[in-house]
N, C-alpha and C. Protein backbone atom coordinates (compact mmCIF):
# COMPACT_ATOMS: atom_id res chain seq x y z
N UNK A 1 -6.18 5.09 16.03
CA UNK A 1 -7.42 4.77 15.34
C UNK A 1 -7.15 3.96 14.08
N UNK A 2 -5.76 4.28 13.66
CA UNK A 2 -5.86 3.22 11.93
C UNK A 2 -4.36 3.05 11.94
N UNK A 3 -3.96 1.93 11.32
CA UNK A 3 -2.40 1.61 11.17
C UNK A 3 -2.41 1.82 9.98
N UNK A 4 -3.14 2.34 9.20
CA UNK A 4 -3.37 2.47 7.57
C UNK A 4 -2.63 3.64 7.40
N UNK A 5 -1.78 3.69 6.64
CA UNK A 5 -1.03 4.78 5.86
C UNK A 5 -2.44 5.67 4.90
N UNK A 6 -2.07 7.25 5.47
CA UNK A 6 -3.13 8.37 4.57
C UNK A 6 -2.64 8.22 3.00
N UNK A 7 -3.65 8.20 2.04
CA UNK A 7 -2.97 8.11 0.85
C UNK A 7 -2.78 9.22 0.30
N UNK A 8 -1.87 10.54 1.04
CA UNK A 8 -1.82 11.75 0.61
C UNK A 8 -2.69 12.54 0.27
N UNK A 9 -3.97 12.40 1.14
CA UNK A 9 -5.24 13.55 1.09
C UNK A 9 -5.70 14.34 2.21
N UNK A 10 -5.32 15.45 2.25
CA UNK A 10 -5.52 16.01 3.37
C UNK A 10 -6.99 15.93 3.70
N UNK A 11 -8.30 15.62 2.91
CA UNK A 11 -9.52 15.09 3.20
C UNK A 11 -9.30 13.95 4.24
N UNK A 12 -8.36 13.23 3.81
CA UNK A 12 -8.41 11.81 4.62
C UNK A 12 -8.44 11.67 6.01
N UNK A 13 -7.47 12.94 5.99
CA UNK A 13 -6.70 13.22 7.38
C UNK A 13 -7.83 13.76 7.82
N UNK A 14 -8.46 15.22 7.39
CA UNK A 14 -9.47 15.66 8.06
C UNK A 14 -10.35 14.78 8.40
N UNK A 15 -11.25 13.70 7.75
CA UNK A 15 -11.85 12.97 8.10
C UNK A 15 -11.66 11.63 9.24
N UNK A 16 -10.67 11.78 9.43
CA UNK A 16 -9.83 10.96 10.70
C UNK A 16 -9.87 12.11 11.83
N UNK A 17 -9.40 12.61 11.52
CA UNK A 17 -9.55 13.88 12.93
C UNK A 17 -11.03 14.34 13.31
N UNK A 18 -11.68 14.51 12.19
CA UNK A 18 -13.27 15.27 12.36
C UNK A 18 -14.05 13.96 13.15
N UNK A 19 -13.47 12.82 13.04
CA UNK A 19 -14.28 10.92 13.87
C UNK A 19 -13.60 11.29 15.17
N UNK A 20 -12.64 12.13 15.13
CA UNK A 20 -11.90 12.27 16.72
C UNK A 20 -12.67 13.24 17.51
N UNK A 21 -13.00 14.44 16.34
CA UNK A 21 -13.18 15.31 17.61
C UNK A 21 -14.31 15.98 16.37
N UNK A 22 -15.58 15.90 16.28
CA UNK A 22 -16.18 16.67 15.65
C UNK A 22 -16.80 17.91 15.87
N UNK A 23 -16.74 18.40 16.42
CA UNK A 23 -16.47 19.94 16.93
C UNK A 23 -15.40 20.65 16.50
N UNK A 24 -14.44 20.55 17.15
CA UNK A 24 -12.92 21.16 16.57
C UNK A 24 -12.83 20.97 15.47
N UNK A 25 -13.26 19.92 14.52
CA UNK A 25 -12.78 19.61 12.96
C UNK A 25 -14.45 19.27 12.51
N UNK A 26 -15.20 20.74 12.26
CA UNK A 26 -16.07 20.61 11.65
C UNK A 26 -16.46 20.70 10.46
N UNK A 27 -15.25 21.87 9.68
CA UNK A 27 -15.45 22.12 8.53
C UNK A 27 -14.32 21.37 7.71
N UNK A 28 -14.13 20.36 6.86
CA UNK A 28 -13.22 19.74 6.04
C UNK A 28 -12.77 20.59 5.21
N UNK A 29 -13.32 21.78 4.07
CA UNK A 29 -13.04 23.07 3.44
C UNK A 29 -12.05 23.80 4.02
N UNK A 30 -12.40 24.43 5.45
CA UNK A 30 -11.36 25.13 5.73
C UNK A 30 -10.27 24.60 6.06
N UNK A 31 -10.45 23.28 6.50
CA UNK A 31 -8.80 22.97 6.70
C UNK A 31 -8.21 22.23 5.90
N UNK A 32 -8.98 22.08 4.85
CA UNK A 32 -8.10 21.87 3.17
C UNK A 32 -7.49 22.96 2.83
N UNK A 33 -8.71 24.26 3.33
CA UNK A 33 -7.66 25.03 2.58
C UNK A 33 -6.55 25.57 3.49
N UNK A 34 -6.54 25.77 4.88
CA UNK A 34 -5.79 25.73 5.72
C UNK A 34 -4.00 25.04 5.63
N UNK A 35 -4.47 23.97 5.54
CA UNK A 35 -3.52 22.77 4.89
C UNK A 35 -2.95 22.12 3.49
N UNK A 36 -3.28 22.78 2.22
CA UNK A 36 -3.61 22.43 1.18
C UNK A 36 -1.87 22.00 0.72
N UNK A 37 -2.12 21.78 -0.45
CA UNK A 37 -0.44 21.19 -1.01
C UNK A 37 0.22 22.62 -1.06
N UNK A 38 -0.26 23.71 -1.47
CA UNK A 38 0.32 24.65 -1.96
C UNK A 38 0.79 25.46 -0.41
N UNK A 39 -0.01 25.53 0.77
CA UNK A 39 -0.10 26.10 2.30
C UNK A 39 1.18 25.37 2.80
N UNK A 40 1.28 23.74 2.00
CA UNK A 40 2.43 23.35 3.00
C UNK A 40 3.71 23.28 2.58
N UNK A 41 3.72 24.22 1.14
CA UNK A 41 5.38 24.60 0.91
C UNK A 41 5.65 25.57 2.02
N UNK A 42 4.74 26.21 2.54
CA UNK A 42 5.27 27.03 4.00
C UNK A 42 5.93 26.44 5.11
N UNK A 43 6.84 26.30 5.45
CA UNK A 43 7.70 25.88 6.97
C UNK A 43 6.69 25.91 7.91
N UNK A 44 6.21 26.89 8.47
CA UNK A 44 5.27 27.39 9.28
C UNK A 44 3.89 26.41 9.29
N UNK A 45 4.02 26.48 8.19
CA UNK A 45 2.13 25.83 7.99
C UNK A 45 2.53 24.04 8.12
N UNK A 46 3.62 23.42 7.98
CA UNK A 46 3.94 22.29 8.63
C UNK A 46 4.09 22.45 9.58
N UNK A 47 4.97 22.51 10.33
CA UNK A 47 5.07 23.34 11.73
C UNK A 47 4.06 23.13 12.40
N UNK A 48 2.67 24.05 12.12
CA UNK A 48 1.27 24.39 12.70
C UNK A 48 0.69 23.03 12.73
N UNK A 49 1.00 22.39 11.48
CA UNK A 49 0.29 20.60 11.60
C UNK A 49 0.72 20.17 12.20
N UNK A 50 1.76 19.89 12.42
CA UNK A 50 2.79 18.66 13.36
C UNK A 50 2.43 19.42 14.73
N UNK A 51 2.15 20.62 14.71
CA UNK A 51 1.89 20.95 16.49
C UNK A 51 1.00 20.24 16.89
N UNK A 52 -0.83 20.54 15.69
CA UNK A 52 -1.99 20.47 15.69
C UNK A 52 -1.90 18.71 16.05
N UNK A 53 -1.66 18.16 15.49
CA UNK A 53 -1.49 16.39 15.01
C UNK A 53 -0.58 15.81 16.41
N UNK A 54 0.38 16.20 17.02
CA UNK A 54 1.09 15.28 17.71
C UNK A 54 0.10 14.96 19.24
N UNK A 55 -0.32 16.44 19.82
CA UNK A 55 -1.21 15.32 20.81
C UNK A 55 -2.01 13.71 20.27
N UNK A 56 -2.34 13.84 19.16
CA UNK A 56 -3.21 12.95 18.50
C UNK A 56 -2.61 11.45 17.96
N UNK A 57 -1.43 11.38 18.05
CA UNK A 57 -0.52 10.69 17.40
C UNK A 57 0.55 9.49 18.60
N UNK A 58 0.44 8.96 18.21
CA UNK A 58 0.45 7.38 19.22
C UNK A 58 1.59 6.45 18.26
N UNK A 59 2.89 6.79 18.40
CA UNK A 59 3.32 5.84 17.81
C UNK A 59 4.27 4.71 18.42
N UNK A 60 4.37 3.53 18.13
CA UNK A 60 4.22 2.49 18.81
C UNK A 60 4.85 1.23 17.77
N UNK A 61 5.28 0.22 18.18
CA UNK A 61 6.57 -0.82 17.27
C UNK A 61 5.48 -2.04 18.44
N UNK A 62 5.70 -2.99 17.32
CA UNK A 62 5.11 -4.60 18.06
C UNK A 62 5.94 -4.39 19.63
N UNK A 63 7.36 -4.83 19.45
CA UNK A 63 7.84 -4.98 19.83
C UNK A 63 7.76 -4.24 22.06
N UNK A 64 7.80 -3.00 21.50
CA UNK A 64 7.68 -1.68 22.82
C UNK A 64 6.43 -2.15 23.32
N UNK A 65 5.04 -2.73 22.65
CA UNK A 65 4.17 -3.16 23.30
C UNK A 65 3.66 -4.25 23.67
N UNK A 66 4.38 -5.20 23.03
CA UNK A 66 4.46 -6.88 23.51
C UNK A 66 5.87 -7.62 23.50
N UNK A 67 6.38 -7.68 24.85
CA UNK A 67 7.84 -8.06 25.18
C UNK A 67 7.72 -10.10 24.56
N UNK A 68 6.93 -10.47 25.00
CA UNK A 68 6.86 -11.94 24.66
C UNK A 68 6.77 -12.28 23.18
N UNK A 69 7.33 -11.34 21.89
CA UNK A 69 6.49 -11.77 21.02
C UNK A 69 8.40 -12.46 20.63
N UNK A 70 8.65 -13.59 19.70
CA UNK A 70 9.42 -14.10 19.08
C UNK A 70 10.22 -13.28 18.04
N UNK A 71 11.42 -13.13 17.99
CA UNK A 71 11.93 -12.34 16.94
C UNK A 71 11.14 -13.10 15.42
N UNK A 72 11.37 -11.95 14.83
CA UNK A 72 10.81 -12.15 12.95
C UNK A 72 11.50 -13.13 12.71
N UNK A 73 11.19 -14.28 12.00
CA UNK A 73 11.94 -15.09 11.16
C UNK A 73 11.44 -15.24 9.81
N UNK A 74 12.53 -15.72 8.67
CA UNK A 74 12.59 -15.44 7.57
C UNK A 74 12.24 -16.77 7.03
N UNK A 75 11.80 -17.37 6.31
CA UNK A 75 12.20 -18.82 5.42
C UNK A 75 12.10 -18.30 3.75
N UNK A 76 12.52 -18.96 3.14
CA UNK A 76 12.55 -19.14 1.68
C UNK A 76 12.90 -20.46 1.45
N UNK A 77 11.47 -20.77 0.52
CA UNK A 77 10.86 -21.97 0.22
C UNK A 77 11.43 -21.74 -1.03
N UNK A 78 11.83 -22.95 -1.80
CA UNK A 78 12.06 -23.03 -3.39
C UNK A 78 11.71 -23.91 -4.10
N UNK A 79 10.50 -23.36 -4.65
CA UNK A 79 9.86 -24.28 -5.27
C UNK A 79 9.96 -24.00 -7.05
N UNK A 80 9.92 -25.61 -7.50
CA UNK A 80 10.69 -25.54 -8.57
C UNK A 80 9.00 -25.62 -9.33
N UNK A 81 9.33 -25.02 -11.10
CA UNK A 81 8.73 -24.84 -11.86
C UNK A 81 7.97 -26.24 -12.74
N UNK A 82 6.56 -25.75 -12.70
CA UNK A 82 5.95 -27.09 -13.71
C UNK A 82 6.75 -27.13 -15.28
N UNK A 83 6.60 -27.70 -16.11
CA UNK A 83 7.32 -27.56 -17.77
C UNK A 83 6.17 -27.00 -18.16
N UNK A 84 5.13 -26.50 -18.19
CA UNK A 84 4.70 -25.50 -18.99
C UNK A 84 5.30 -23.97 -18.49
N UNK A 85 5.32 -23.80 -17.06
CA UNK A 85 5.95 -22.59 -16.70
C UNK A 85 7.62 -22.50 -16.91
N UNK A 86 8.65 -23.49 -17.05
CA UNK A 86 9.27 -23.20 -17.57
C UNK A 86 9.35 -22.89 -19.32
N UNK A 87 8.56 -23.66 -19.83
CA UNK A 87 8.89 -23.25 -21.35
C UNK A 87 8.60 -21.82 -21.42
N UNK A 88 7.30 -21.04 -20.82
CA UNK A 88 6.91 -19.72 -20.78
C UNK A 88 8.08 -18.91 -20.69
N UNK A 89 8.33 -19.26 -19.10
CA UNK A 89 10.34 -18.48 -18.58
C UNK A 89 11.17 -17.94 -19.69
N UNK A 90 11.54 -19.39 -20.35
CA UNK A 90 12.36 -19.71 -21.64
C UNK A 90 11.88 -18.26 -22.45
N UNK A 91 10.08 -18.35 -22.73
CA UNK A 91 10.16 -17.70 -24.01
C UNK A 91 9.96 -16.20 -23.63
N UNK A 92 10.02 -15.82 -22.15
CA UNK A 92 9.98 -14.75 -21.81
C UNK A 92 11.53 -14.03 -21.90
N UNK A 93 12.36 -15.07 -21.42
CA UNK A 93 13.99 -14.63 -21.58
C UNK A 93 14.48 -14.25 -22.86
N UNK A 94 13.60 -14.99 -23.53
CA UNK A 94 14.33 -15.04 -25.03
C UNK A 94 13.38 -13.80 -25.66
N UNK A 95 12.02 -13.10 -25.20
CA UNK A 95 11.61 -12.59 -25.65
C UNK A 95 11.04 -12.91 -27.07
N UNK A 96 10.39 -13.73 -26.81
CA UNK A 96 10.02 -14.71 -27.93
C UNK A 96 8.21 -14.67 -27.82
N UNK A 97 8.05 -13.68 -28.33
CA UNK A 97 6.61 -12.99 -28.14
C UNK A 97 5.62 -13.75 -28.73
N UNK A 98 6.26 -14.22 -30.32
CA UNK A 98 5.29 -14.92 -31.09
C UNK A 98 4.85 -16.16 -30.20
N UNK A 99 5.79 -16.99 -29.99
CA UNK A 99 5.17 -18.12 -28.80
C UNK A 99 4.44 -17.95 -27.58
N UNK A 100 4.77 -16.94 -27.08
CA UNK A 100 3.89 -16.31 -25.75
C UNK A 100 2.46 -15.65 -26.06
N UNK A 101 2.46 -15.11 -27.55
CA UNK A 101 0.82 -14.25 -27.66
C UNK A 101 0.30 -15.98 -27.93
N UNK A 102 1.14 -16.79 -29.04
CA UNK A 102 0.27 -18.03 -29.15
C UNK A 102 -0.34 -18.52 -27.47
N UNK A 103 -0.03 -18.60 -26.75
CA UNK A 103 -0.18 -19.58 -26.23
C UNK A 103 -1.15 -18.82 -24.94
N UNK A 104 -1.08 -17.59 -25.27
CA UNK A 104 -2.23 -16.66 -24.88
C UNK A 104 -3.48 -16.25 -25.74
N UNK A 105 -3.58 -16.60 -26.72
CA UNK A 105 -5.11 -17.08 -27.73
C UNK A 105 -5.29 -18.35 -27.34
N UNK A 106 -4.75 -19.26 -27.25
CA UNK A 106 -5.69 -20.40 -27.10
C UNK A 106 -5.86 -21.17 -25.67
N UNK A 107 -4.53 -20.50 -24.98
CA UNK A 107 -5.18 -20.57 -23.05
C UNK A 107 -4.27 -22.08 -23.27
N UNK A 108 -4.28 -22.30 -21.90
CA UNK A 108 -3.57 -23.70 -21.22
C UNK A 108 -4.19 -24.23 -20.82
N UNK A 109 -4.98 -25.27 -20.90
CA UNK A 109 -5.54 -26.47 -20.06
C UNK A 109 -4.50 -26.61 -18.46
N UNK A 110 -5.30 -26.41 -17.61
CA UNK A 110 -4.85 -26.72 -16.53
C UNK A 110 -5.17 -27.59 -15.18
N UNK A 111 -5.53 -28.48 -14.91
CA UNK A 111 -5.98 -29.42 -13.90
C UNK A 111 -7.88 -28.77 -14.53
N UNK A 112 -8.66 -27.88 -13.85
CA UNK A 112 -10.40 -27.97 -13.88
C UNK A 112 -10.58 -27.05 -14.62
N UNK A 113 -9.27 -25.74 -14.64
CA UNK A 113 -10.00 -24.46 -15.08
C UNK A 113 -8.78 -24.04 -16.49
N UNK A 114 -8.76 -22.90 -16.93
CA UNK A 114 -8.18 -22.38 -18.34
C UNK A 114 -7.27 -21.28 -17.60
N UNK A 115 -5.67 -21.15 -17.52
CA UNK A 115 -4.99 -20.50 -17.21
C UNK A 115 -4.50 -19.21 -18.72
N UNK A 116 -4.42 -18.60 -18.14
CA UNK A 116 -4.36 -17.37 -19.32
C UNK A 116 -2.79 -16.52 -19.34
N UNK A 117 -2.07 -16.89 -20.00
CA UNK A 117 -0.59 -16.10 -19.86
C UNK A 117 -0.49 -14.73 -20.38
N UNK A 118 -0.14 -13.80 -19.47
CA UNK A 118 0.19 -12.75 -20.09
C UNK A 118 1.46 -12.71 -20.15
């Protein structure tokens, strides 16, 4: 159902499971508290998830499901710096703050619009 990584909320999860099966996962409460951070310093109570969760769980690589696809390739492009972005570089290396807040009060003219350095 999602290639999205849970952002560590067992709500999240419940709410992914409760779109699966809303019956079985009706109450989000109890199986927060069922599951909670503190339930899953228990061995057991992981255990009970990973039982509960693996029918449900489909995992899968590009690769295992499309034989025709081209290996990954890499490029690195190098593209060289305008002279206002190098002088910045410069005064970032050197830590040369006074020139960098200047030139962040009064902004850079840039081709249509006002570039702002932090």
């Amino acid at each position: 159902i999602t290639g999205t990584p849970l952002q560590n909320s067992i709500r999240e999860l419940w709410a992914l499971l409760h779109f699966l099966h809303p019956n079985l996962y009706a109450d989000g409460d109890e199986f927060e508290r069922k599951y909670s951070f503190n339930a899953l310093k228990n061995p057991e109570a992981i255990s009970a998830l990973h039982d509960e969760l693996q029918p449900l769980i489909l995992r899968r690589q590009k690769g295992d499901v499309e034989k025709s696809l081209p290996k990954k390739t890499y490029s690195v492009l190098r593209v060289g710096m305008t002279s206002t972005q190098q002088k910045y570089y410069r005064w970032i290396l050197t830590r040369n703050f006074a020139k960098i807040n200047a030139g962040v009060n009064n902004s850079v003219r840039y081709g249509g619009g006002v570039l702002t350095f932090f």
